[in-house]
Protein backbone atom coordinates (compact mmCIF):
# COMPACT_ATOMS: atom_id res chain seq x y z
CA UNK A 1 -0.22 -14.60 -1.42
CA UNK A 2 0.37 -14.48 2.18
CA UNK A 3 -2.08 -16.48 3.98
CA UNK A 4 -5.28 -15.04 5.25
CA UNK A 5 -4.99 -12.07 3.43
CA UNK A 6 -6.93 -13.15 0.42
CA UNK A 7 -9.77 -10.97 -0.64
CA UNK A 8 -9.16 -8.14 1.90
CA UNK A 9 -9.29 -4.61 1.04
CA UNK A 10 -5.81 -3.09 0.30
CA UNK A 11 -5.72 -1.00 3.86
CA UNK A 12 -6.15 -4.27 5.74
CA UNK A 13 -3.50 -6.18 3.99
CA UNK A 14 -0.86 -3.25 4.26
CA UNK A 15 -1.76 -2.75 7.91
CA UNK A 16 -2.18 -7.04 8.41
CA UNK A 17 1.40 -7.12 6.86
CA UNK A 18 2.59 -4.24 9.14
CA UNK A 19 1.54 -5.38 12.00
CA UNK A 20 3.52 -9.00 11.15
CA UNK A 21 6.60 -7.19 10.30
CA UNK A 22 6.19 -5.61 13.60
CA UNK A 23 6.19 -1.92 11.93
CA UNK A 24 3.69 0.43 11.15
CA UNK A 25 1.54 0.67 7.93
CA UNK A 26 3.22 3.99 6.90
CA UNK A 27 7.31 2.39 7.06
CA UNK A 28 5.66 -0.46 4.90
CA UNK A 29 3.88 1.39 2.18
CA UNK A 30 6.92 3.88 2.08
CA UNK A 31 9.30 0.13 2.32
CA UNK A 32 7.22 -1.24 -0.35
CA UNK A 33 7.24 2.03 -2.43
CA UNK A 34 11.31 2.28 -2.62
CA UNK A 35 11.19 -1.24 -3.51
CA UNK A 36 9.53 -0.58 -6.72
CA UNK A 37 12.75 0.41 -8.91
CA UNK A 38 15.10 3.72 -8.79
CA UNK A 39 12.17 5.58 -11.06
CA UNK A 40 9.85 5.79 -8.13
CA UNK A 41 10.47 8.38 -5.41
CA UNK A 42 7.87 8.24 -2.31
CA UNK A 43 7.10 11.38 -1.60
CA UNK A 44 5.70 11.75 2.26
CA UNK A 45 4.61 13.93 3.78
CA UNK A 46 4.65 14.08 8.07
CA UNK A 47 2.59 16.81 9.98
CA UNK A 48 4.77 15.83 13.07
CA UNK A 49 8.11 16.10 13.83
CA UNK A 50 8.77 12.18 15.39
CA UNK A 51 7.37 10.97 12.42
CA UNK A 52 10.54 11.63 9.99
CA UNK A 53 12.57 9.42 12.16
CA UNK A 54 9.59 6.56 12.39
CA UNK A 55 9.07 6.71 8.25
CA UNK A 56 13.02 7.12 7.85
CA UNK A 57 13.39 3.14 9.42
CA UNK A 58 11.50 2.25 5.86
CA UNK A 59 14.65 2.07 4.35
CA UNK A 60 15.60 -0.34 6.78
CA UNK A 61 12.78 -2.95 6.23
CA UNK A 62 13.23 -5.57 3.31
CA UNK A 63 10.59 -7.43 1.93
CA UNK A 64 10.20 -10.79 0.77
CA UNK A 65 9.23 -11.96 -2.14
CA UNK A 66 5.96 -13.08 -0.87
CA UNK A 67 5.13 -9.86 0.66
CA UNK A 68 6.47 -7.47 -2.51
CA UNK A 69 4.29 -10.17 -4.45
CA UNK A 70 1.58 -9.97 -2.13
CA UNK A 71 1.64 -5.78 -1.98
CA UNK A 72 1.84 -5.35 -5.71
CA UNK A 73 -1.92 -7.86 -6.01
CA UNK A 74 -3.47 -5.65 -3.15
CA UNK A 75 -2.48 -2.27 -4.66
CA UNK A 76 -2.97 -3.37 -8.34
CA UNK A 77 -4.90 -0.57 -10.53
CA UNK A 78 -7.63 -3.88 -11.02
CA UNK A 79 -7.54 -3.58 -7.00
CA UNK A 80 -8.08 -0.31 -6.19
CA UNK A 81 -9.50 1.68 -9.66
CA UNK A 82 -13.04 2.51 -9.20
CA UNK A 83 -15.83 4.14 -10.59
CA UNK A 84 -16.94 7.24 -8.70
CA UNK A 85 -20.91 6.34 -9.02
CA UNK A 86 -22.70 3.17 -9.38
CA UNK A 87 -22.98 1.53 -12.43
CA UNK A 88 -26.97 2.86 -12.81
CA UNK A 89 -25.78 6.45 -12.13
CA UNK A 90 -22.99 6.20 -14.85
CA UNK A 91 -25.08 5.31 -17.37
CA UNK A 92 -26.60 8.57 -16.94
CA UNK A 93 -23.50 10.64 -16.21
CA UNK A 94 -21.60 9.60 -19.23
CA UNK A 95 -24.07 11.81 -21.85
């Protein structure tokens, strides 16, 4: 894990890894995402025009190890999967 990113939420380690890589949080995710393997196809979607040529330099950002390593913890389904009430309120909602 990269250092000083333990036990942050997933935003703030994309956007604390961005901001190292000098890059914004959107070329990482979409970096990160072709990484994955040739099965998985970011789909992204821009509501302005300058932002197909900023998300388009993803494909020229290569992560580390470290950071592919340290992406795939943050974004983990344990990581981000939630319920949509509290515990209390689920016992309820479940009947």
């Amino acid at each position: 894990m990269v250092v000083g990113l333990s036990g942050r939420e997933p935003r703030g380690v994309l956007k604390a890894l961005a901001a190292a890589r000098r890059c914004s949080p959107a070329q990482l995710a979409v970096a990160w995402l072709l990484s994955r393997g040739d099965d998985i196809v970011p789909v992204v979607g821009m509501s302005r025009p300058d932002r197909v040529a900023e998300n388009l330099q993803a494909f020229d950002i290569t992560l580390t190890d470290e950071e592919q390593f340290t992406l795939d913890s943050a974004f983990s389904p344990d990581a981000i999967i939630s319920y949509r009430y509290p515990a209390i309120v689920m016992k309820f909602a479940a009947r």
